[in-house]
C-alpha atoms as a PDB file:
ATOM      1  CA  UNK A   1     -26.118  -2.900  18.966  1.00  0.00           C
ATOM      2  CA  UNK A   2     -22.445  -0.816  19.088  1.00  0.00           C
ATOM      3  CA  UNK A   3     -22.985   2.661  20.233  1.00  0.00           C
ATOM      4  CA  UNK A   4     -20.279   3.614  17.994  1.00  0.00           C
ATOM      5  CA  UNK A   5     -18.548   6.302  20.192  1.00  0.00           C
ATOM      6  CA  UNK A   6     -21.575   8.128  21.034  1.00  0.00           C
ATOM      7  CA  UNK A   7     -20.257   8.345  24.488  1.00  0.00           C
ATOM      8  CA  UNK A   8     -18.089  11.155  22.853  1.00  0.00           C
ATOM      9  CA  UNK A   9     -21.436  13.058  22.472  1.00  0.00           C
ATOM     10  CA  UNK A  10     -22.829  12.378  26.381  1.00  0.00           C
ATOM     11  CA  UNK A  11     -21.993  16.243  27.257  1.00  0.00           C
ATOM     12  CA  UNK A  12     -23.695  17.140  24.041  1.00  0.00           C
ATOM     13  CA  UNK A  13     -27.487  17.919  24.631  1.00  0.00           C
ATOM     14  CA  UNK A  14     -29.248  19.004  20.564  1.00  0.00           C
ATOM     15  CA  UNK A  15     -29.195  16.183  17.963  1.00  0.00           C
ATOM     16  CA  UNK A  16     -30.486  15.544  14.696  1.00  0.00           C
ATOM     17  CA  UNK A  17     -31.550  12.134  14.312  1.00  0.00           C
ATOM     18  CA  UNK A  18     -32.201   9.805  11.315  1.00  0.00           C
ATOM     19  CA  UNK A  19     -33.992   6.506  12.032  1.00  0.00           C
ATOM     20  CA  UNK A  20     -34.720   4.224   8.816  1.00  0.00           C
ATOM     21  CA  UNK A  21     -37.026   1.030   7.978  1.00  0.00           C
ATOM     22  CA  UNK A  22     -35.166  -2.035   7.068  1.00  0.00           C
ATOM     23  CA  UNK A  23     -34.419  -2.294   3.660  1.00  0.00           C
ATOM     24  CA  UNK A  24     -35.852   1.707   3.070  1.00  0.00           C
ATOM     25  CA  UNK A  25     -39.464  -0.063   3.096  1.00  0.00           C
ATOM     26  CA  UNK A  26     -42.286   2.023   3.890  1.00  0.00           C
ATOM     27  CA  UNK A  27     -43.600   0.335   6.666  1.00  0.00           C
ATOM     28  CA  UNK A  28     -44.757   3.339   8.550  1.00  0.00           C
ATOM     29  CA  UNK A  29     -47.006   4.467   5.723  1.00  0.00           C
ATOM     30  CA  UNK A  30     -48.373   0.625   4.352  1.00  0.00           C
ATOM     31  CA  UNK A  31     -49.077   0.452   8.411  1.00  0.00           C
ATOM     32  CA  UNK A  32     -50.527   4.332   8.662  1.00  0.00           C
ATOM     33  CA  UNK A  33     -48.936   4.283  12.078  1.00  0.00           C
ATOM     34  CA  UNK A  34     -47.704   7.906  12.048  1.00  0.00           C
ATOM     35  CA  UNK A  35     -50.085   8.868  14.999  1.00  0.00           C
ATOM     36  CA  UNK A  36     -48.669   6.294  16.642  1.00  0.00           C
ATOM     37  CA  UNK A  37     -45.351   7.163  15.959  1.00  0.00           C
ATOM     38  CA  UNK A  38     -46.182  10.581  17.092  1.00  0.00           C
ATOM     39  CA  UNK A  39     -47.591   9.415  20.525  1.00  0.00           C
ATOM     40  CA  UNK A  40     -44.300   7.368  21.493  1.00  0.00           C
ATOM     41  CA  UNK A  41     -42.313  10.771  20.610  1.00  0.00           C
ATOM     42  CA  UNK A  42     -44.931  12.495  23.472  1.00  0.00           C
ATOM     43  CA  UNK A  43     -44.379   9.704  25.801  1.00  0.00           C
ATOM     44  CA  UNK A  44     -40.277   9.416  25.832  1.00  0.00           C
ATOM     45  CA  UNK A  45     -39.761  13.256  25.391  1.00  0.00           C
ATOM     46  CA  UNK A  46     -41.738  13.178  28.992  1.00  0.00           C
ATOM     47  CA  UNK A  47     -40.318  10.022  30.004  1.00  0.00           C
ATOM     48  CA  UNK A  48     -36.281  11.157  29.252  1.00  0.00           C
ATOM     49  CA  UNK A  49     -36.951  14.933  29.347  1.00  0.00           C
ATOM     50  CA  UNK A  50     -36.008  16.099  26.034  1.00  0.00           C
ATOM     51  CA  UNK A  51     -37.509  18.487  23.942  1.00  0.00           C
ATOM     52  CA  UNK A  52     -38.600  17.472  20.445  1.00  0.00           C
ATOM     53  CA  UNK A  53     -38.320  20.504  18.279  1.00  0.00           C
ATOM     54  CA  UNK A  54     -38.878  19.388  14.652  1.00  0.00           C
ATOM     55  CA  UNK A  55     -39.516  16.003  13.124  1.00  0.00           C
ATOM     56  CA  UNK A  56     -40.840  14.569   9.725  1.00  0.00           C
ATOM     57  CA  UNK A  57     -42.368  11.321   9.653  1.00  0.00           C
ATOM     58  CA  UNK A  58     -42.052   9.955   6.538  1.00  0.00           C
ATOM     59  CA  UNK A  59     -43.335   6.601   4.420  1.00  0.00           C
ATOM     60  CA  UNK A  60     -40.011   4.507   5.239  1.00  0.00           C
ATOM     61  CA  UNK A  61     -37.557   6.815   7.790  1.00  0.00           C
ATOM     62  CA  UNK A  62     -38.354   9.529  10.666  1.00  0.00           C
ATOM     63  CA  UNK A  63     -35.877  12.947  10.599  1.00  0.00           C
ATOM     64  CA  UNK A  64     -35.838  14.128  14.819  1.00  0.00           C
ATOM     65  CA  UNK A  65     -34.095  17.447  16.422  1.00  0.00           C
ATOM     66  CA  UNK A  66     -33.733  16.097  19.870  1.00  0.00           C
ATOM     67  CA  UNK A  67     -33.061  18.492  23.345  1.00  0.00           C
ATOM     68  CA  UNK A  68     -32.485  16.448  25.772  1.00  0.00           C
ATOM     69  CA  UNK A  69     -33.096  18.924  29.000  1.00  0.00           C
ATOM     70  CA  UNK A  70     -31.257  17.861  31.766  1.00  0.00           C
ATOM     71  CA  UNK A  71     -29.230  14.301  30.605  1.00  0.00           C
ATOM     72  CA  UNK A  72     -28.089  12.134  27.189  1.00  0.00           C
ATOM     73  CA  UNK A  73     -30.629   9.659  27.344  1.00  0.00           C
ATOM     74  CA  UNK A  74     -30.323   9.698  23.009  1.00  0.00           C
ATOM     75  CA  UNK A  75     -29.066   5.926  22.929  1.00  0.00           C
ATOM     76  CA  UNK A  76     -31.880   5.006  25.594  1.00  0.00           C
ATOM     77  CA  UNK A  77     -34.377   7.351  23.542  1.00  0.00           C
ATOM     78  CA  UNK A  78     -34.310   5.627  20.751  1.00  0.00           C
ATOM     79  CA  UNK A  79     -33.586   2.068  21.973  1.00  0.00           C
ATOM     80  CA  UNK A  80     -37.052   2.235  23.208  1.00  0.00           C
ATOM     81  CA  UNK A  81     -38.848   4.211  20.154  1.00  0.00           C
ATOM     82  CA  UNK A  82     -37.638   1.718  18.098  1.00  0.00           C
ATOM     83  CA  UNK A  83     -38.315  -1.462  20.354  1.00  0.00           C
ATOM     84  CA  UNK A  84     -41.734  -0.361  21.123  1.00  0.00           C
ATOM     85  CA  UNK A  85     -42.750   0.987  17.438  1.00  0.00           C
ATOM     86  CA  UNK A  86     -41.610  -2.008  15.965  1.00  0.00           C
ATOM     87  CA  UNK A  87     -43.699  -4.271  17.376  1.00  0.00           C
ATOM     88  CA  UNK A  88     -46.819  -2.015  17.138  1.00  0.00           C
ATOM     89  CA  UNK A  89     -46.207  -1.552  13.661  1.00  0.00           C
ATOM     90  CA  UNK A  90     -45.543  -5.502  12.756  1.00  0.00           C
ATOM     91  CA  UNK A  91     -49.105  -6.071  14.185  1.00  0.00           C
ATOM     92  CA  UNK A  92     -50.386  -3.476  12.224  1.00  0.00           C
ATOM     93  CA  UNK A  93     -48.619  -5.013   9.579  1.00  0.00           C
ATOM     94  CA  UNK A  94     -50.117  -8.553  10.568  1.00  0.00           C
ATOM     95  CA  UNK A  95     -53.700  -7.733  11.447  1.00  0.00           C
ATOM     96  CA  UNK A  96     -53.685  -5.853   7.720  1.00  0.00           C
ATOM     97  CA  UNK A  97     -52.616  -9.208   5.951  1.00  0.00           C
ATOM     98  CA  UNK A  98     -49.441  -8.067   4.981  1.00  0.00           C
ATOM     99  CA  UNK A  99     -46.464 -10.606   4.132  1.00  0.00           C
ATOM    100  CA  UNK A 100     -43.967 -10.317   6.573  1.00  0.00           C
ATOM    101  CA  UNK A 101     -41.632 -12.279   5.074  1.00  0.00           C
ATOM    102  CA  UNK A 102     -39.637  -8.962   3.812  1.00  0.00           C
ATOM    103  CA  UNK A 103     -39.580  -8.166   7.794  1.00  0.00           C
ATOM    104  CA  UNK A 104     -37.801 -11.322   8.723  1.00  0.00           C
ATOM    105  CA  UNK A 105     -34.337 -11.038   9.605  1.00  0.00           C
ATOM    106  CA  UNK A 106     -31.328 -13.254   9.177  1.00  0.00           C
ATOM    107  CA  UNK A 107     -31.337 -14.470  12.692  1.00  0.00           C
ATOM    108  CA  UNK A 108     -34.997 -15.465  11.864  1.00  0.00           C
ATOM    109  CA  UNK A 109     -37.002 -12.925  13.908  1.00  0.00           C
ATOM    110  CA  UNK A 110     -38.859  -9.812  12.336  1.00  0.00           C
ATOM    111  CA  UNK A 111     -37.629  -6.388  11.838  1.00  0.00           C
ATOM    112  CA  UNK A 112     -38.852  -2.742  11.204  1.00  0.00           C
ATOM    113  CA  UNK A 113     -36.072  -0.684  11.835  1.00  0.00           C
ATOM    114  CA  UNK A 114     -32.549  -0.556  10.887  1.00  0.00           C
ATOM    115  CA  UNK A 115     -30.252  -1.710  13.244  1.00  0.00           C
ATOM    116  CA  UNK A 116     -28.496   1.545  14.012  1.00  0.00           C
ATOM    117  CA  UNK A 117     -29.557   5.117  13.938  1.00  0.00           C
ATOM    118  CA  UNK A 118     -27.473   8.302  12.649  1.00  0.00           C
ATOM    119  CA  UNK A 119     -26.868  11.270  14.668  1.00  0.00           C
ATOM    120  CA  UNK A 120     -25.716  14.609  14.345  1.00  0.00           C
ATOM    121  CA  UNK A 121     -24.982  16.928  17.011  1.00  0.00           C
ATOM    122  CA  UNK A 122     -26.229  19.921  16.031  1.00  0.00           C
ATOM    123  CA  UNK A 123     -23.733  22.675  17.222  1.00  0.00           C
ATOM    124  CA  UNK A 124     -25.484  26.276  17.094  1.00  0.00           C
ATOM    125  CA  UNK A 125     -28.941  27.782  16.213  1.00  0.00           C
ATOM    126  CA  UNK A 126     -27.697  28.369  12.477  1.00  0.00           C
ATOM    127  CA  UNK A 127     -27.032  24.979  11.825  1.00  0.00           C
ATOM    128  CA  UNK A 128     -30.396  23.954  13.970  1.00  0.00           C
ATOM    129  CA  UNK A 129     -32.400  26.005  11.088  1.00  0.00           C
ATOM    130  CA  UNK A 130     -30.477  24.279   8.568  1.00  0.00           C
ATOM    131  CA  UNK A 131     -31.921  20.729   9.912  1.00  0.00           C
ATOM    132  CA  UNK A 132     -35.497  22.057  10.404  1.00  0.00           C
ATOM    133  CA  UNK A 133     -35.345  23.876   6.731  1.00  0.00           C
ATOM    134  CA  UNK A 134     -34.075  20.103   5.626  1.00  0.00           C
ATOM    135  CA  UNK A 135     -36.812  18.440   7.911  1.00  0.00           C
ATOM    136  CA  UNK A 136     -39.341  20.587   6.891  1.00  0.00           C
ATOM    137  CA  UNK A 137     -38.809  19.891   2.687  1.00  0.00           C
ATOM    138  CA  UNK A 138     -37.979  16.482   2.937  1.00  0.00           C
ATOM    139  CA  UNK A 139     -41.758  15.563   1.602  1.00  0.00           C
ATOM    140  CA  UNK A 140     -41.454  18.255  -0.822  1.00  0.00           C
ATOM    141  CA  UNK A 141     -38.443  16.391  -2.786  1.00  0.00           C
ATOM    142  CA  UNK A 142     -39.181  14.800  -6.275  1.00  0.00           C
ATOM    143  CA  UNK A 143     -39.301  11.412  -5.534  1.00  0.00           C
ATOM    144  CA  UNK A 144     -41.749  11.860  -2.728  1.00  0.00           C
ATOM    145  CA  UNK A 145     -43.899  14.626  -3.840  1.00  0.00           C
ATOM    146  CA  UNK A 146     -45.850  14.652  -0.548  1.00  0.00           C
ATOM    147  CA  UNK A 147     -47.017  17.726  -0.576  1.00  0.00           C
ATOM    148  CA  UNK A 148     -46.767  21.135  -2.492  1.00  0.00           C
ATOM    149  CA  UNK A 149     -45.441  23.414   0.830  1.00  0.00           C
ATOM    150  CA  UNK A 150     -44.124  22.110   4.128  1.00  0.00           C
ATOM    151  CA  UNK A 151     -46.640  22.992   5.897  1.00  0.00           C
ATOM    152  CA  UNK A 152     -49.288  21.265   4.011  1.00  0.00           C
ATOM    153  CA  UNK A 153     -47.496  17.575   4.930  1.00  0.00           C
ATOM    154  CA  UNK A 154     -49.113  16.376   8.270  1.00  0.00           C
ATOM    155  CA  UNK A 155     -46.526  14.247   9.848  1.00  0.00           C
ATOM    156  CA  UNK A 156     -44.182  17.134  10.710  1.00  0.00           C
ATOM    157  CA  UNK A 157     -43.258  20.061  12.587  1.00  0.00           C
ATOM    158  CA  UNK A 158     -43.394  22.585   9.711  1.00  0.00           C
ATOM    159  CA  UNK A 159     -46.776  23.977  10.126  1.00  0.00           C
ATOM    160  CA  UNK A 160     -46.265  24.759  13.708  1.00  0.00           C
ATOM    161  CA  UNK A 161     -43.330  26.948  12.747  1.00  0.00           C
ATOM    162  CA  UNK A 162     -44.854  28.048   9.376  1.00  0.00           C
ATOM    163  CA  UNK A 163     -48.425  29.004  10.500  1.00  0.00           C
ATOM    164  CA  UNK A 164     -47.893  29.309  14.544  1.00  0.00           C
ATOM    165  CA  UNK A 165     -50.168  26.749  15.015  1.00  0.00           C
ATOM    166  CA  UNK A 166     -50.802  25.279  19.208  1.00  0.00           C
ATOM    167  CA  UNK A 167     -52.223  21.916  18.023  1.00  0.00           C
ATOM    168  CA  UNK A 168     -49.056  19.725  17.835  1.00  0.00           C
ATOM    169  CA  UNK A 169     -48.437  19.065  21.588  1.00  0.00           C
ATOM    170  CA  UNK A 170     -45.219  17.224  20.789  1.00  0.00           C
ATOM    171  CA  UNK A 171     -43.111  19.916  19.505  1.00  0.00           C
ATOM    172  CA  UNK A 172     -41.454  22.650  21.337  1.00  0.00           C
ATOM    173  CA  UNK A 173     -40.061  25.453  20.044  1.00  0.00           C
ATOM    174  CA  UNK A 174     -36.604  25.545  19.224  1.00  0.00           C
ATOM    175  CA  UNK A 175     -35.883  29.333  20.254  1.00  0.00           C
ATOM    176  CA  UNK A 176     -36.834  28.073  24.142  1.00  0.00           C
ATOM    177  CA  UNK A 177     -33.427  26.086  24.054  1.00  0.00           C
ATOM    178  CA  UNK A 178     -31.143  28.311  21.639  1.00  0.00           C
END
């Protein structure tokens, strides 16, 4: 996989990140593996250092603000998120019954993600709230209709900013790094 210039961003340490299933299909949700999901966000924030301070983990694509504390691990980061999710989720997939067919690739193997992943480096606290705001309604939009308020979607970091909640052990808050 081409980094395509992302070592211009290696001196750059807040990112919003976009990760997608292959072909937009909603893998995560026909495999319900959002805790899981969830639990490999816990283990590389540790693992690389980074903060995680908003996400949305939706049916078929995962929105991330990423603080990485000390280093640019974000290549790394999601290398392994997406190596280690993807197989968890195909045996989900497998163990469920599910045709995998739609999963295979062209090289003949079986895929979950996309190949690549977009960033955005996000340059000030303004623009920061302007991701989590977007993060935060994504389930909210028509063709999803998730939920009714952010907060009321499970898979993100909305109620811990919108109702100061302490049981989401993944997120941080942002104003610690801002």
């Amino acid at each position: 996989m081409g980094l395509r210039n992302r070592f211009l961003y290696n001196h750059h340490a807040c990112f919003f990140v976009t990760t997608t299933c292959i072909n937009y299909a909603p893998f995560i949700a026909m495999s319900n593996q959002f805790q899981l999901l969830l639990d490999s966000l816990a283990f590389l924030s540790n693992k690389y250092e980074t903060a995680l301070l908003g996400y949305v983990i939706m049916p078929n694509h995962i929105h991330l603000i990423l603080y990485f504390k000390k280093e640019n691990y974000l290549s790394a980061f999601m290398r392994d998120f997406k190596k280690y999710t993807s197989v968890k989720i195909r045996q989900k997939l497998e163990q469920d019954g599910c045709d995998l067919n739609k999963l295979r690739s062209e090289s003949g193997g079986f895929k979950i993600w996309q190949d690549r992943f977009d960033e955005l480096y996000i340059r000030d606290r303004k623009h920061l709230e302007e991701k989590l705001d977007y993060i935060h309604t994504n389930p909210l939009q028509g063709h999803w209709c998730l939920a009714k308020r952010p907060e009321e979607y499970g898979y993100s970091s909305a109620s811990y900013y919108l109702n100061n909640t302490t049981y989401d052990a993944v997120i941080s808050h942002y104003l610690e790094f801002c």
